[in-house]
Protein backbone atom coordinates (compact mmCIF):
# COMPACT_ATOMS: atom_id res chain seq x y z
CA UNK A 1 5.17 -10.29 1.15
CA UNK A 2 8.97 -9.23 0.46
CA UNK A 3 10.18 -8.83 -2.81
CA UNK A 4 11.98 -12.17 -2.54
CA UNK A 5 8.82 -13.79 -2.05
CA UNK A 6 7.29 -11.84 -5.17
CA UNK A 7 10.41 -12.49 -7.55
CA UNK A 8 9.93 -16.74 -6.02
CA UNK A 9 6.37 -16.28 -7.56
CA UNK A 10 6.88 -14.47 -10.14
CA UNK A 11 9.38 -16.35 -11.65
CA UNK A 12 6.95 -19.30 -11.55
CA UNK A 13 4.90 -17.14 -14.18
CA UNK A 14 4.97 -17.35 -17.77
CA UNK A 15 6.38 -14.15 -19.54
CA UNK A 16 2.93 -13.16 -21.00
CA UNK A 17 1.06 -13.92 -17.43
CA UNK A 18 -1.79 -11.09 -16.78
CA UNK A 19 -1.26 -8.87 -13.28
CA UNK A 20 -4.67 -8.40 -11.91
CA UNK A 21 -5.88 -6.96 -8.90
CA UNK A 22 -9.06 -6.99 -6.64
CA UNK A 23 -12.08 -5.93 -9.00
CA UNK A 24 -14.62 -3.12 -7.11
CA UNK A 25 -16.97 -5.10 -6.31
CA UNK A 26 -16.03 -8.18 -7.28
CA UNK A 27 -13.70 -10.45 -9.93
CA UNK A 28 -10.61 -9.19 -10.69
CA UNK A 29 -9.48 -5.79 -12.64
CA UNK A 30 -5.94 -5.50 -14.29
CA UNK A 31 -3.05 -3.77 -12.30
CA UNK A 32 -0.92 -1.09 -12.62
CA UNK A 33 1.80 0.21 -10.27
CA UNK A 34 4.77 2.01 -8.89
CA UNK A 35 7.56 2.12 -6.47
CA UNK A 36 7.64 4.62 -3.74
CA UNK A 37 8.58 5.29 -0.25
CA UNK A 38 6.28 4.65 2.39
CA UNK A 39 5.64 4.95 6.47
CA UNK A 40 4.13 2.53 8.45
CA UNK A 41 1.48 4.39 10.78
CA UNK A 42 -0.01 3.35 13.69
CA UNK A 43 -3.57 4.54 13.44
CA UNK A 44 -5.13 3.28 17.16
CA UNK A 45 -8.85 2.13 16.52
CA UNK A 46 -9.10 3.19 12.57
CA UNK A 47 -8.22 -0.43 11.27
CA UNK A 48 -10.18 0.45 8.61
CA UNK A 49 -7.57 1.87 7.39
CA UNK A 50 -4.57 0.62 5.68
CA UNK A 51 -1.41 0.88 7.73
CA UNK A 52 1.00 2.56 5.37
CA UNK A 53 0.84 6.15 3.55
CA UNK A 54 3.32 7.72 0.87
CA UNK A 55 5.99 9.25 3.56
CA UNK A 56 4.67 12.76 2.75
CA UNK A 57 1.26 12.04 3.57
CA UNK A 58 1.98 10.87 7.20
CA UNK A 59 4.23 13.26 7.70
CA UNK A 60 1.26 15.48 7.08
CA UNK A 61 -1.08 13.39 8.54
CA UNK A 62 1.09 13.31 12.39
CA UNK A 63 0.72 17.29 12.65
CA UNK A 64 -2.81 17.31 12.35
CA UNK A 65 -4.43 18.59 15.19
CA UNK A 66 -8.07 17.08 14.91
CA UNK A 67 -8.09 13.95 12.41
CA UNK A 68 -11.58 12.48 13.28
CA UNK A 69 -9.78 9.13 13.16
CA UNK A 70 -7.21 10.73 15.97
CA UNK A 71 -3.41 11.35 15.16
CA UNK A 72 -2.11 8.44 13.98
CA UNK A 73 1.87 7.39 15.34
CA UNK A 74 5.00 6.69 12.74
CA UNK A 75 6.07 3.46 13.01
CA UNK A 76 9.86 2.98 11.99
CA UNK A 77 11.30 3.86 9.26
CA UNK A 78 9.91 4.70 5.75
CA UNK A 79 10.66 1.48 3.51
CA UNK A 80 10.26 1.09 -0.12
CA UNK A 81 7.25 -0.82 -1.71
CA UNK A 82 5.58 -1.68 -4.92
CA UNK A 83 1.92 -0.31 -4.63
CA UNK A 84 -0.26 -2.34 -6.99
CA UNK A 85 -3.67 -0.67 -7.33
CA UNK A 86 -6.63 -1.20 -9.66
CA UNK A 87 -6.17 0.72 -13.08
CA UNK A 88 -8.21 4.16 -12.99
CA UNK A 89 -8.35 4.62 -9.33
């Protein structure tokens, strides 16, 4: 999603609509959030994982010499994003 894609939703939203996020186990748990910068990384066979980190932490993450995950590759260049997480993680 692209921020013109989230501003087209959002302004379908009533003023005093909730912002909720994926619960930790289940339901839903409210949001917080905050821009940053972040890299795309291509991480080979860890899919687990989630494709972006803060710039700083791939940048740290590149040099590493034995990640048990391997050495994951940059991808581009950093973007900005809004990071929407679960309040008190």
């Amino acid at each position: 999603m692209n921020v013109g894609e989230l501003r087209a939703l959002l302004d379908r939203l009533p003023d005093d609509a909730v912002v909720l996020t994926s619960g930790y186990e289940a339901g839903y748990a409210p949001a917080s959030g905050f821009a940053a910068e972040v890299q795309q990384l291509d991480r080979g066979f860890a899919d687990w994982l989630g494709p972006y980190e803060l710039v700083t932490d791939a940048r740290r993450l590149v040099t590493q010499d034995r990640a048990p995950e391997g050495v994951p590759l940059l991808v581009g260049d950093p973007v900005q994003a809004l990071l929407i997480y679960r309040r008190g993680r």
